[in-house]
C-alpha atoms as a PDB file:
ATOM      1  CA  UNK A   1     -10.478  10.003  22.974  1.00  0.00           C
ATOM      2  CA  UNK A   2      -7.323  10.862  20.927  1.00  0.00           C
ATOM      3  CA  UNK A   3      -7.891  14.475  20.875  1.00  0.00           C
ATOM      4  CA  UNK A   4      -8.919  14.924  24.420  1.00  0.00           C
ATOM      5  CA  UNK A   5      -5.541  13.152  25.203  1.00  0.00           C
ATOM      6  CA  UNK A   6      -3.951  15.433  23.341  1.00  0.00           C
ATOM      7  CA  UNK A   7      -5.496  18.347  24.973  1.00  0.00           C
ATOM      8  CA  UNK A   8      -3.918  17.001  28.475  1.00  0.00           C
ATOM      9  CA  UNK A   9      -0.848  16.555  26.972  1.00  0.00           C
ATOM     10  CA  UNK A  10      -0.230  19.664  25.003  1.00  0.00           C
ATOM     11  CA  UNK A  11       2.208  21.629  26.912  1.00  0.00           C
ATOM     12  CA  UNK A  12       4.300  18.533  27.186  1.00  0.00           C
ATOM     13  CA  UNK A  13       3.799  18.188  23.066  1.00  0.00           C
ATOM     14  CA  UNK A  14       4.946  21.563  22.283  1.00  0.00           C
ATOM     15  CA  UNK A  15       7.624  21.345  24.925  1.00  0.00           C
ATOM     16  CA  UNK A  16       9.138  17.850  23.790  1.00  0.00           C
ATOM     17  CA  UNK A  17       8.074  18.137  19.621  1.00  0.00           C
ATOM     18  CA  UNK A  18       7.333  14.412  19.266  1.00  0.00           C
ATOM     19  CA  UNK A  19       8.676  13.396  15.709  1.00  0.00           C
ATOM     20  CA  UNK A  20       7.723   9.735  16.091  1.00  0.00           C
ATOM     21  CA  UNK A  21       4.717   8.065  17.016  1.00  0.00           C
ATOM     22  CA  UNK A  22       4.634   3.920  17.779  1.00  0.00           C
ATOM     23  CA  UNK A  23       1.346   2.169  17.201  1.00  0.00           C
ATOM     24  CA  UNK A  24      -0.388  -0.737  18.469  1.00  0.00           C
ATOM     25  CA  UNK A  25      -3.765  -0.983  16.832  1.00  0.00           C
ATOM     26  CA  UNK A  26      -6.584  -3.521  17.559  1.00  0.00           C
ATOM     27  CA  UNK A  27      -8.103  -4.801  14.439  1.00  0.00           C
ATOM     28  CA  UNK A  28     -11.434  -5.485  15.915  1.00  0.00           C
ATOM     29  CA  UNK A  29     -11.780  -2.108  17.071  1.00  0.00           C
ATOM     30  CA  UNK A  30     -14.578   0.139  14.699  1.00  0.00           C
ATOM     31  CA  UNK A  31     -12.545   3.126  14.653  1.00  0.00           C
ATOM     32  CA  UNK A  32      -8.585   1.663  14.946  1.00  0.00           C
ATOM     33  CA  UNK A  33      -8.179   3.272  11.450  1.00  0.00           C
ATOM     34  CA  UNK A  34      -9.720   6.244  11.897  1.00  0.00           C
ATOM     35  CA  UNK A  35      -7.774   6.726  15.456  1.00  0.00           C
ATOM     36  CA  UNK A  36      -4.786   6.284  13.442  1.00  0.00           C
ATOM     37  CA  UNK A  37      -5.816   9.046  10.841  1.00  0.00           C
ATOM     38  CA  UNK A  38      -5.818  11.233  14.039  1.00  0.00           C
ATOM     39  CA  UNK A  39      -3.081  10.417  15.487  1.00  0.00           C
ATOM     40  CA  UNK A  40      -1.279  11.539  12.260  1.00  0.00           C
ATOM     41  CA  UNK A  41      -3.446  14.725  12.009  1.00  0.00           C
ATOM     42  CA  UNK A  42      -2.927  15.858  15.722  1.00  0.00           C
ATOM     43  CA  UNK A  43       0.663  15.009  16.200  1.00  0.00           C
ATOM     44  CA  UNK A  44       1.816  15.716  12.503  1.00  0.00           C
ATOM     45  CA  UNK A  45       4.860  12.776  13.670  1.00  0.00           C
ATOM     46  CA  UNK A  46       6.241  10.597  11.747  1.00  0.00           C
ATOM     47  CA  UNK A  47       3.829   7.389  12.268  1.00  0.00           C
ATOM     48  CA  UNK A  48       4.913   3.367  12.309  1.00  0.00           C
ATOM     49  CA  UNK A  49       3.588   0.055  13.955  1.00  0.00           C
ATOM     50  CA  UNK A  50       0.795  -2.467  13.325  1.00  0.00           C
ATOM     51  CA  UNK A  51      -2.425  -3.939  13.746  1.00  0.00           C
ATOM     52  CA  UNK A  52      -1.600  -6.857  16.762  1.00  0.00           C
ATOM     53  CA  UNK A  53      -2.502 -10.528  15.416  1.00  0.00           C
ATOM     54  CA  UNK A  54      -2.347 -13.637  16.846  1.00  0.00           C
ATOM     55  CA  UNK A  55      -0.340 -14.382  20.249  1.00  0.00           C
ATOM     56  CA  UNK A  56       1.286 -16.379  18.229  1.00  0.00           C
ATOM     57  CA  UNK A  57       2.029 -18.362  14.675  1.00  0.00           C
ATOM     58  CA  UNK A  58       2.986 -21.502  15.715  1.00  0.00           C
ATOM     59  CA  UNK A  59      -1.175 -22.184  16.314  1.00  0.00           C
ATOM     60  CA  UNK A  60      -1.694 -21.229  12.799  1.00  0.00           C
ATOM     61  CA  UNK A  61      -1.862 -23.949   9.760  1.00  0.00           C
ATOM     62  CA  UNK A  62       0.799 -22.643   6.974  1.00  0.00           C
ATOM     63  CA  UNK A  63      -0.690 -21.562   4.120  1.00  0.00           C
ATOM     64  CA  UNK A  64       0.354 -22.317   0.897  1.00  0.00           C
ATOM     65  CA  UNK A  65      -0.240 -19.416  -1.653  1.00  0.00           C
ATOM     66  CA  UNK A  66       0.988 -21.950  -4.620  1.00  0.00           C
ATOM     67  CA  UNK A  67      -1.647 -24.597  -3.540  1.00  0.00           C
ATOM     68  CA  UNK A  68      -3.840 -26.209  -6.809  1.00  0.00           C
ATOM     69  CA  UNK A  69      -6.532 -27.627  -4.508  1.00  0.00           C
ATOM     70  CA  UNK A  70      -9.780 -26.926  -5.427  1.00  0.00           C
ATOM     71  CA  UNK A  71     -12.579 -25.267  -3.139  1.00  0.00           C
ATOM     72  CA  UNK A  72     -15.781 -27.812  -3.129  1.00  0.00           C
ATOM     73  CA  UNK A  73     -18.043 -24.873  -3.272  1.00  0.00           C
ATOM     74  CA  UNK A  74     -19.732 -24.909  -6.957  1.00  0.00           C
ATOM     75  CA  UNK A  75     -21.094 -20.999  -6.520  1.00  0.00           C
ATOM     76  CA  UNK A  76     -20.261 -18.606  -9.491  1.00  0.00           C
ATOM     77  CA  UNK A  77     -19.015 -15.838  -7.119  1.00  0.00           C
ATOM     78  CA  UNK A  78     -16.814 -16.903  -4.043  1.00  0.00           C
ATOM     79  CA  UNK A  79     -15.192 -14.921  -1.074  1.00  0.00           C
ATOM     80  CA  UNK A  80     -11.101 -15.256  -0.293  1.00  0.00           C
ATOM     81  CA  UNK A  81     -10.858 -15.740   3.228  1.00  0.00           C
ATOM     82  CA  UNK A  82      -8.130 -12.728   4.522  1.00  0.00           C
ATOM     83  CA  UNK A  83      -4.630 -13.730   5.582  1.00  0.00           C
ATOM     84  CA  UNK A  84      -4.674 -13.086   8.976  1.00  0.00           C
ATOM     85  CA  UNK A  85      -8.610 -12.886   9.987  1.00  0.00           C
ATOM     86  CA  UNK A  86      -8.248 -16.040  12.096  1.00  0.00           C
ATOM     87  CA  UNK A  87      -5.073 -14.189  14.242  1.00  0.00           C
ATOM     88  CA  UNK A  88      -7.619 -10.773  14.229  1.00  0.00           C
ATOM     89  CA  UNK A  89     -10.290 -12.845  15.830  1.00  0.00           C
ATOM     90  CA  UNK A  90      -8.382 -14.026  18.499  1.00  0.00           C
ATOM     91  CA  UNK A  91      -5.533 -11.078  19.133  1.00  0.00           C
ATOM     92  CA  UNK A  92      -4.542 -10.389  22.653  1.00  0.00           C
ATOM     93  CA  UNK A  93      -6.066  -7.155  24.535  1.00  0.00           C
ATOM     94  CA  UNK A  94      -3.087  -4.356  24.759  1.00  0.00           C
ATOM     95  CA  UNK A  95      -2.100  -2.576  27.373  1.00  0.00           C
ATOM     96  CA  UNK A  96      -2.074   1.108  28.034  1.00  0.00           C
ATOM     97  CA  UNK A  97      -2.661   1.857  31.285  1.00  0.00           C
ATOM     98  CA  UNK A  98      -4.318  -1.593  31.697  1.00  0.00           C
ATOM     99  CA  UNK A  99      -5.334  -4.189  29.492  1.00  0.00           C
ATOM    100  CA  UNK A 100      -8.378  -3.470  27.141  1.00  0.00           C
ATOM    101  CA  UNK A 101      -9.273  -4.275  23.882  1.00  0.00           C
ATOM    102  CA  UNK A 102     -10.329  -1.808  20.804  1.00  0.00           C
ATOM    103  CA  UNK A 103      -8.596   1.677  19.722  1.00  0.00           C
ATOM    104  CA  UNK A 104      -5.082   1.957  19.646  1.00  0.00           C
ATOM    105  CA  UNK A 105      -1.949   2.481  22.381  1.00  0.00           C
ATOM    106  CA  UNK A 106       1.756   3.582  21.893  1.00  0.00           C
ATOM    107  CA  UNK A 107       4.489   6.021  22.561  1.00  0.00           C
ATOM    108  CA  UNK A 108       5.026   9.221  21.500  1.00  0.00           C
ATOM    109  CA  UNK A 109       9.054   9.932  21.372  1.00  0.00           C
ATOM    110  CA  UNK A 110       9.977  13.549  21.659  1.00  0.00           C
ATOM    111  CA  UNK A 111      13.392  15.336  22.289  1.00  0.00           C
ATOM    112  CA  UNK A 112      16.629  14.648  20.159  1.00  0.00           C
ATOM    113  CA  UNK A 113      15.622  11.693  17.978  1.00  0.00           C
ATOM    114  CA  UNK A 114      17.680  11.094  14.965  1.00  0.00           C
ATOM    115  CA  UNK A 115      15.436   8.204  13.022  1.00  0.00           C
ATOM    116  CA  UNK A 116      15.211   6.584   9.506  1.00  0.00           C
ATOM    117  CA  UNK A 117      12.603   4.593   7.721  1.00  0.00           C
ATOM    118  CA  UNK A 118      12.032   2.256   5.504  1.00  0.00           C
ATOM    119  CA  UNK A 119       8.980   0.031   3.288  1.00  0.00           C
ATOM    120  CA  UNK A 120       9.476  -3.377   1.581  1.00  0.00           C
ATOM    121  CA  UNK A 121       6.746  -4.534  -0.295  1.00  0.00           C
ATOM    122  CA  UNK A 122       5.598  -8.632   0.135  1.00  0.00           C
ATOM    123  CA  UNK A 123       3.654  -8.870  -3.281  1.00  0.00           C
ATOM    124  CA  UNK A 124       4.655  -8.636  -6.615  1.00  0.00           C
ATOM    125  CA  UNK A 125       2.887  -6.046  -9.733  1.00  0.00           C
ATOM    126  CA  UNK A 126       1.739  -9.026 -12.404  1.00  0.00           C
ATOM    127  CA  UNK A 127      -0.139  -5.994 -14.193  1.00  0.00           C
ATOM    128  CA  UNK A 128      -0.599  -2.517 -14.928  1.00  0.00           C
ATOM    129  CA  UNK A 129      -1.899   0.043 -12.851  1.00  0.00           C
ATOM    130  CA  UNK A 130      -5.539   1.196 -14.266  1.00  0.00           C
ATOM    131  CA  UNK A 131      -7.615   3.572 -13.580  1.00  0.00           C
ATOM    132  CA  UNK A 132     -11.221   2.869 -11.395  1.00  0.00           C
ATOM    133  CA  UNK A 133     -13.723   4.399 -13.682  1.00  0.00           C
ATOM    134  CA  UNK A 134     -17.126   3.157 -11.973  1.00  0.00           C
ATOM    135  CA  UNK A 135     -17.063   1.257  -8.221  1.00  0.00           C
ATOM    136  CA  UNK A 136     -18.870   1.604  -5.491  1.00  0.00           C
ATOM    137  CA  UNK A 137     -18.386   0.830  -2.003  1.00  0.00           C
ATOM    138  CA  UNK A 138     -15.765  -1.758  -1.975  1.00  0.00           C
ATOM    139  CA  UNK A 139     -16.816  -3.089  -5.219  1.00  0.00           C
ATOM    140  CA  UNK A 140     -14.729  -2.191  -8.595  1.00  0.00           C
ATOM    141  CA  UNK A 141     -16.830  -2.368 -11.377  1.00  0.00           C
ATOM    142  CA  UNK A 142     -15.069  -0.951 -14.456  1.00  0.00           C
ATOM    143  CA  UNK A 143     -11.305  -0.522 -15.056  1.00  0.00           C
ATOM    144  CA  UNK A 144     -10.139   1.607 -17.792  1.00  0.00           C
ATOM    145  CA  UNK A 145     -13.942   1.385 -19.114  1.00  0.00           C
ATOM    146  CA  UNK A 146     -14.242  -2.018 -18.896  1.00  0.00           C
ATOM    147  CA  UNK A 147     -15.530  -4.756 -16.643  1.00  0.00           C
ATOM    148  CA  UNK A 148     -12.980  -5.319 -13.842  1.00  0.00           C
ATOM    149  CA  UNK A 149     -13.345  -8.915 -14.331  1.00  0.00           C
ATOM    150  CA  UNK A 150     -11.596  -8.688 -17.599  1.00  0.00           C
ATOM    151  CA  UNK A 151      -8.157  -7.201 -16.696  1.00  0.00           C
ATOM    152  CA  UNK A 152      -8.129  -9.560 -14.097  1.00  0.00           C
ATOM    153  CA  UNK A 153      -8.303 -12.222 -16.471  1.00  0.00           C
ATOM    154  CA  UNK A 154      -5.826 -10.657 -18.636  1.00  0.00           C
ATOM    155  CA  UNK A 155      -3.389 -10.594 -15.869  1.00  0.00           C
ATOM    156  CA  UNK A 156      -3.622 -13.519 -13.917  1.00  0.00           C
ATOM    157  CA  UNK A 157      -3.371 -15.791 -17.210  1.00  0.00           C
ATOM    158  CA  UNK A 158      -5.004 -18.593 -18.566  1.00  0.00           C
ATOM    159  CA  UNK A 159      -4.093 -21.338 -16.243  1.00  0.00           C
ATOM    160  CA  UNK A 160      -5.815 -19.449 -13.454  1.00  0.00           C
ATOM    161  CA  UNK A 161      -8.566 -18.297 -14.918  1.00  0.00           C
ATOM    162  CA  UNK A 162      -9.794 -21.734 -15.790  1.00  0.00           C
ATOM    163  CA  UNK A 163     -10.844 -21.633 -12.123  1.00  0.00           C
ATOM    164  CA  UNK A 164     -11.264 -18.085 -10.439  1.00  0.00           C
ATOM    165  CA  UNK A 165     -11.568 -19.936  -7.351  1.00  0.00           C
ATOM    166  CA  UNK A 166      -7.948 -20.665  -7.115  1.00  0.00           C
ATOM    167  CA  UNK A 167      -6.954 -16.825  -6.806  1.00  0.00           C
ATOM    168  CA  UNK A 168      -8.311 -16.761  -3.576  1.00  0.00           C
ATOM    169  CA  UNK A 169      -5.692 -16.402  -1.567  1.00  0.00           C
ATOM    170  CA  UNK A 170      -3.210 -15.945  -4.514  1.00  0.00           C
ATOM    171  CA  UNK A 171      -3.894 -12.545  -6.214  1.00  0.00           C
ATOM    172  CA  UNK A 172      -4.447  -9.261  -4.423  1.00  0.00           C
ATOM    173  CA  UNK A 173      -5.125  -6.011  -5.255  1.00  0.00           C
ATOM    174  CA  UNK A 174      -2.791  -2.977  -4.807  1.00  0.00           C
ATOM    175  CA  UNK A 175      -4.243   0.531  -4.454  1.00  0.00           C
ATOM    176  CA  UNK A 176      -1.849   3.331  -5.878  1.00  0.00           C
ATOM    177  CA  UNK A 177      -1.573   5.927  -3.226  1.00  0.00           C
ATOM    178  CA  UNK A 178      -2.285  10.067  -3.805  1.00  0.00           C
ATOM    179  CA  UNK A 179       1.335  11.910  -4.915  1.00  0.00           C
ATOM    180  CA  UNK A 180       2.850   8.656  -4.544  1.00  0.00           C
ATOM    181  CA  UNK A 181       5.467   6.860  -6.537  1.00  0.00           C
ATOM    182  CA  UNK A 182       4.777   3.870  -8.826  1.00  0.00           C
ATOM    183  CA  UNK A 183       6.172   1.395  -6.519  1.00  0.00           C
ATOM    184  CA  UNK A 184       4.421   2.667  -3.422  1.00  0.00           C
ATOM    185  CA  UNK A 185       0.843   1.080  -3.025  1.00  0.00           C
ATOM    186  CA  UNK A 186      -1.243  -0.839  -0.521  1.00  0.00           C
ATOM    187  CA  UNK A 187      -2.130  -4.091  -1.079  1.00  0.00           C
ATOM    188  CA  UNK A 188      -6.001  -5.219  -0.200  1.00  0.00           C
ATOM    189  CA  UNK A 189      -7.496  -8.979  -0.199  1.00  0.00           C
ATOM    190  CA  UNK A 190      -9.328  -9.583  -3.353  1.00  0.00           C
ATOM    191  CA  UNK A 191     -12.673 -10.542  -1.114  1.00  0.00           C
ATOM    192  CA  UNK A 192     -14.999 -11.685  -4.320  1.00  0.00           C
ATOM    193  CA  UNK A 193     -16.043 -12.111  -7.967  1.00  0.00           C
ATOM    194  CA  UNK A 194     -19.008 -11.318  -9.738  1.00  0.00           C
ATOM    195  CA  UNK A 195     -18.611 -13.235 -13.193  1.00  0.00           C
ATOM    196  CA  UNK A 196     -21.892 -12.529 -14.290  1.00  0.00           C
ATOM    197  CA  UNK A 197     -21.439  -8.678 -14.594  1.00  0.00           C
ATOM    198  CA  UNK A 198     -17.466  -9.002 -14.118  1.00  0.00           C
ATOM    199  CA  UNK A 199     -16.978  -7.221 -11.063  1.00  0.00           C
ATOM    200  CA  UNK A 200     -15.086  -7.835  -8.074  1.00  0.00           C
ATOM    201  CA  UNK A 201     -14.649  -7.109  -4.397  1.00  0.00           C
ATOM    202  CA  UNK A 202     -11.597  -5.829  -2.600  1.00  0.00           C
ATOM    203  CA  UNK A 203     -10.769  -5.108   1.340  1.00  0.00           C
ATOM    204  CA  UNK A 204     -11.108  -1.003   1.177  1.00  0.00           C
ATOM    205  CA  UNK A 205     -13.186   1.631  -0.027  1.00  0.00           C
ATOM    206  CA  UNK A 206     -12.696   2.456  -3.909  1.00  0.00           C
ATOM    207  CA  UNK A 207     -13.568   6.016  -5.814  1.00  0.00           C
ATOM    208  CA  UNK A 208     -13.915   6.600  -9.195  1.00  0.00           C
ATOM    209  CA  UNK A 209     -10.459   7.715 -10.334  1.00  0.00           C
ATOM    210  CA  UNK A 210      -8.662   5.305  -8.079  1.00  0.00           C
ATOM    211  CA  UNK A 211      -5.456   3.398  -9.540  1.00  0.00           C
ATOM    212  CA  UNK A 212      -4.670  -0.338  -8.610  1.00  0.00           C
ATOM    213  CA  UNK A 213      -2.758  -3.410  -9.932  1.00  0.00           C
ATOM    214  CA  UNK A 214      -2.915  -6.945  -9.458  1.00  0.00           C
ATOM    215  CA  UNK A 215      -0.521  -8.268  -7.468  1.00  0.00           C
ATOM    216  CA  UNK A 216       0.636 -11.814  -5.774  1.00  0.00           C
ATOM    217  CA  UNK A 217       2.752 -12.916  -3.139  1.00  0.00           C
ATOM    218  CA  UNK A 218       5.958 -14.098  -4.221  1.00  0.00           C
ATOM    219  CA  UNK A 219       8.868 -15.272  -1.794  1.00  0.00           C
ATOM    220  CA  UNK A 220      11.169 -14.063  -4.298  1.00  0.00           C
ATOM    221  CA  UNK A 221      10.584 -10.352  -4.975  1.00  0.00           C
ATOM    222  CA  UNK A 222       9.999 -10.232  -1.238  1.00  0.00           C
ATOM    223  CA  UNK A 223      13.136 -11.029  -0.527  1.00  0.00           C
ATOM    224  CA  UNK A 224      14.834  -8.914  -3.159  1.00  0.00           C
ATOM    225  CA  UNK A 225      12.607  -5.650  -2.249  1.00  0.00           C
ATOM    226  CA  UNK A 226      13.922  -6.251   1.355  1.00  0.00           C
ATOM    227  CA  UNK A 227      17.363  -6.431   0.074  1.00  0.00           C
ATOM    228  CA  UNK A 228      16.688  -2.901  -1.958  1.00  0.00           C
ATOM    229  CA  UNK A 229      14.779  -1.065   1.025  1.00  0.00           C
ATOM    230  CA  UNK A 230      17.899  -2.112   3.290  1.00  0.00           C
ATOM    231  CA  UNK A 231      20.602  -0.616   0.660  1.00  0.00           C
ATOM    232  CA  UNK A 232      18.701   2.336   0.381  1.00  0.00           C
ATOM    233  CA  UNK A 233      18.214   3.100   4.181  1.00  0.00           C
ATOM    234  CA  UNK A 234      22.228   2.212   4.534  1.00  0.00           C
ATOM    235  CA  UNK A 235      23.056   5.144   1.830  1.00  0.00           C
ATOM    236  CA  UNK A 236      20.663   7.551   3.348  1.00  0.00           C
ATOM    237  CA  UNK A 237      21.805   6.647   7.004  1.00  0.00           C
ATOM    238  CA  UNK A 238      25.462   6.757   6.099  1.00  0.00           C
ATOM    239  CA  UNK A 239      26.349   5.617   9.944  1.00  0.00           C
ATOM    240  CA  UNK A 240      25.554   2.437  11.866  1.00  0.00           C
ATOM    241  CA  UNK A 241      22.457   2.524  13.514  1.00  0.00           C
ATOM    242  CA  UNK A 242      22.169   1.636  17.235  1.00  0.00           C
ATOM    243  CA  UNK A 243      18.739  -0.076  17.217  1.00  0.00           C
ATOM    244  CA  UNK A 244      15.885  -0.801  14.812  1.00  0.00           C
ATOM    245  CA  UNK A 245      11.949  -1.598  15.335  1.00  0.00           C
ATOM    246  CA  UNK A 246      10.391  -3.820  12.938  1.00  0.00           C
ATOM    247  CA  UNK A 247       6.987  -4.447  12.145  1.00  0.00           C
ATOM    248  CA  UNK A 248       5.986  -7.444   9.516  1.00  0.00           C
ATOM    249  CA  UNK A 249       2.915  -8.653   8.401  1.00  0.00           C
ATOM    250  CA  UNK A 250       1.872 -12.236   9.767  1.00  0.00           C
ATOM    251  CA  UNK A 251       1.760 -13.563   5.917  1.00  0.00           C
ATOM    252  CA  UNK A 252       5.420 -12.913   5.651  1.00  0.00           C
ATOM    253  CA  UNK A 253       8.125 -14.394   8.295  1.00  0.00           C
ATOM    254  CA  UNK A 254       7.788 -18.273   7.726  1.00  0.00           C
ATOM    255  CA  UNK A 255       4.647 -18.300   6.125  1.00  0.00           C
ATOM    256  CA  UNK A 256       6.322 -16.298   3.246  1.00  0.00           C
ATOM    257  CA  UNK A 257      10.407 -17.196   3.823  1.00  0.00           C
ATOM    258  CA  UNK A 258      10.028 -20.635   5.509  1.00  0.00           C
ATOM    259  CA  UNK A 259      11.611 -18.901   8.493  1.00  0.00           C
ATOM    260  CA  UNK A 260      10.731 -16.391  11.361  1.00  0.00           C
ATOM    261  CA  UNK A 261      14.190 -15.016  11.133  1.00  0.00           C
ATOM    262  CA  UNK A 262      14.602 -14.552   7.600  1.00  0.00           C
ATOM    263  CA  UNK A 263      13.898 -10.616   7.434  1.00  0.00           C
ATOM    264  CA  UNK A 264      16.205 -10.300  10.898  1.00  0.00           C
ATOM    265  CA  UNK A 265      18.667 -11.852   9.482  1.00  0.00           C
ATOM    266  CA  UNK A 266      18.575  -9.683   6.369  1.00  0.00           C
ATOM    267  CA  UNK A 267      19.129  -6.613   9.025  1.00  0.00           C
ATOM    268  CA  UNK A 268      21.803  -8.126  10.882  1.00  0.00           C
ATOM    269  CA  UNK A 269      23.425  -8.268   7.855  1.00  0.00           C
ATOM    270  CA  UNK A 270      23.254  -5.046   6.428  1.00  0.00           C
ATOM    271  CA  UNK A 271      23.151  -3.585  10.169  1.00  0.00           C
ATOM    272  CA  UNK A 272      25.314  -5.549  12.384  1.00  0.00           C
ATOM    273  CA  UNK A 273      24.005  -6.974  15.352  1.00  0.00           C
ATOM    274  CA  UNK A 274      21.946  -4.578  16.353  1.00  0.00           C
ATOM    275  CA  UNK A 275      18.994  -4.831  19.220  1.00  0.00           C
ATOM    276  CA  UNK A 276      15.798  -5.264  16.841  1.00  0.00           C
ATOM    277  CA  UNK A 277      12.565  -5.288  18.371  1.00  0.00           C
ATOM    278  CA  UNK A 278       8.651  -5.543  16.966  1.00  0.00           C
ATOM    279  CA  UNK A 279       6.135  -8.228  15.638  1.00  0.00           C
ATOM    280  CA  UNK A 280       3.883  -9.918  13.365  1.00  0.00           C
ATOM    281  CA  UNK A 281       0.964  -7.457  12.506  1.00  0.00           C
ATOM    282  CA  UNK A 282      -2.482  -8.002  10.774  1.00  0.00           C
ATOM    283  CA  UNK A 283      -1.860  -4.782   8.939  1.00  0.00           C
ATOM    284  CA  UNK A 284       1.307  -2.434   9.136  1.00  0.00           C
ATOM    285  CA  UNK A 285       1.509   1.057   9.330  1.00  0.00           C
ATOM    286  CA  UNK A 286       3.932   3.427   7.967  1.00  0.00           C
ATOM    287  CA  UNK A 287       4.174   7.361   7.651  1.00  0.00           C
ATOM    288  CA  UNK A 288       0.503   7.135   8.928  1.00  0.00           C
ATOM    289  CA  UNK A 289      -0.779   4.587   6.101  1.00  0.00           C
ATOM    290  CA  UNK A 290      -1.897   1.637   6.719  1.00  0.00           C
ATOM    291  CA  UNK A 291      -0.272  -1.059   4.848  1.00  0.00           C
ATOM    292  CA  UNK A 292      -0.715  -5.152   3.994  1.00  0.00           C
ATOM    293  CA  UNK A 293       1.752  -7.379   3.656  1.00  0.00           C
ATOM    294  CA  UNK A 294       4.771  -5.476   4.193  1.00  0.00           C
ATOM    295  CA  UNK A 295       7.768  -4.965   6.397  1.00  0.00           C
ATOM    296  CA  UNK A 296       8.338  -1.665   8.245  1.00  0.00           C
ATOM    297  CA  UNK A 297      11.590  -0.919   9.424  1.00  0.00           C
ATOM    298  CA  UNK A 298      12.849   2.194  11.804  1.00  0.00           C
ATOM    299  CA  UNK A 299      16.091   2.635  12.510  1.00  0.00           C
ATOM    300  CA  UNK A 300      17.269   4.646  15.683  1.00  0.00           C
ATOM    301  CA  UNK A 301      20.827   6.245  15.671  1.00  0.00           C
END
């Protein structure tokens, strides 16, 4: 129990002022996501780290998001199997303490600390955001007043929607976040279609008055949003940094750059060769969001 925790810990929390908080989540834990929402609540630190997936990639069959082979299953609706669930079913048990499984572990780092942050997006807008104006659940079932099927359409283009099937995997859906700006969003699985009334499915919770956007993966913008978030923590930082966490998402590294190292090289050469630790997460989390499909980067000076 977070807050009980807390409670022990309190003299040493208001002694040391913890700014930053590093996360290990367990994705088949119930509450992992609300135990995160605490953690950001109780501690008001800065929050980064990831949901843990597999022990490791090279078990995993690459995926390829460009792939025109057809599903065999002839049913109107169909379900996009989530990047990653295979690594969530068999992550590791974490250690705090002593190994267990469900909830989340970390380190809370108090004292002096002199830190900057940074978000690169892994999928690319291929729409407009829009307005939720009827869902429930996890199902959207108007945008802008209209069936949610039919933007989708619009967006993805003609050559897809010849066969909604082949979007699984492919096109995603991006949630605008409160008092955000445009460009900062998390990205959920597109999980189902419903042709027949034109609504679809996504990995989250969605309210009337959300905002979200179609999105893909694309190797590409990946790469170049990377290349932006590492400018822009260079001019904030204005000195060298003397170490850096990273956190990635599983789809990224060589399922998304045909290389593990891609992103550290990308660091190492905006950074120098600097001592960068972190992994591969099934979900990433950042300022206390959580986030899919993205790279998190914290740089310690």
């Amino acid at each position: 129990d977070f807050a009980a925790m807390m409670t022990r810990e309190r003299a040493w929390a208001d002694r040391a002022f913890p700014g930053l908080v590093v996360l290990h989540a367990d994705p088949r834990g119930d509450r992992s996501a609300e135990l995160v929402d605490a953690v950001a609540s109780e501690t008001a630190a800065f929050l980064v780290g990831g949901f843990s997936a597999a022990p490791s990639l090279e078990d995993e069959p690459e995926s390829d998001p460009d792939s025109d082979e057809e599903s065999d299953d002839d049913d109107d609706a169909f379900e996009a199997p989530a990047l990653g669930l295979a690594q969530a079913l068999r992550a590791p048990d974490r250690v705090a303490g002593r190994p267990h499984a469900g909830g989340v572990s970390g380190v809370m780092i108090g004292g002096a600390l002199e830190i900057a942050t940074g978000l690169t997006q892994g999928c690319l807008p291929i729409g407009p955001m829009r307005p939720v104006t009827a869902a429930e659940d996890n199902v959207i079932i108007e945008l802008r007043d209209r069936p949610a099927l039919d933007p989708l359409i619009e967006d993805i283009g003609p050559e897809l929607a010849r066969d909604l099937r082949s979007v699984a995997g492919r096109v995603f859906v991006a949630k605008r976040l409160p008092d955000g700006r445009p460009e900062d969003y998390v990205v959920r699985n597109l999980m189902a279609i419903d042709p027949e009334n034109g609504w679809i499915a996504i990995g989250d919770m969605v309210e009337e008055g959300d905002e979200v956007l179609f999105c893909r993966r694309d190797p590409t913008a990946a790469r170049d949003d990377m290349t932006r978030m590492l400018a822009d923590l260079q001019r904030r930082a204005g000195k060298p940094p003397a170490a850096a966490l990273y956190h990635s998402c599983a789809a990224r590294g060589p399922y998304m750059f045909r290389s593990p190292d891609r992103e550290i090289d990308l660091i190492h050469r905006v950074f120098g060769d600097i001592p960068v630790v972190g992994f591969f997460g099934n979900g990433e989390i950042s300022q206390g969001r959580i986030y899919g499909y993205t790279g998190v980067l914290t740089l310690f000076f």
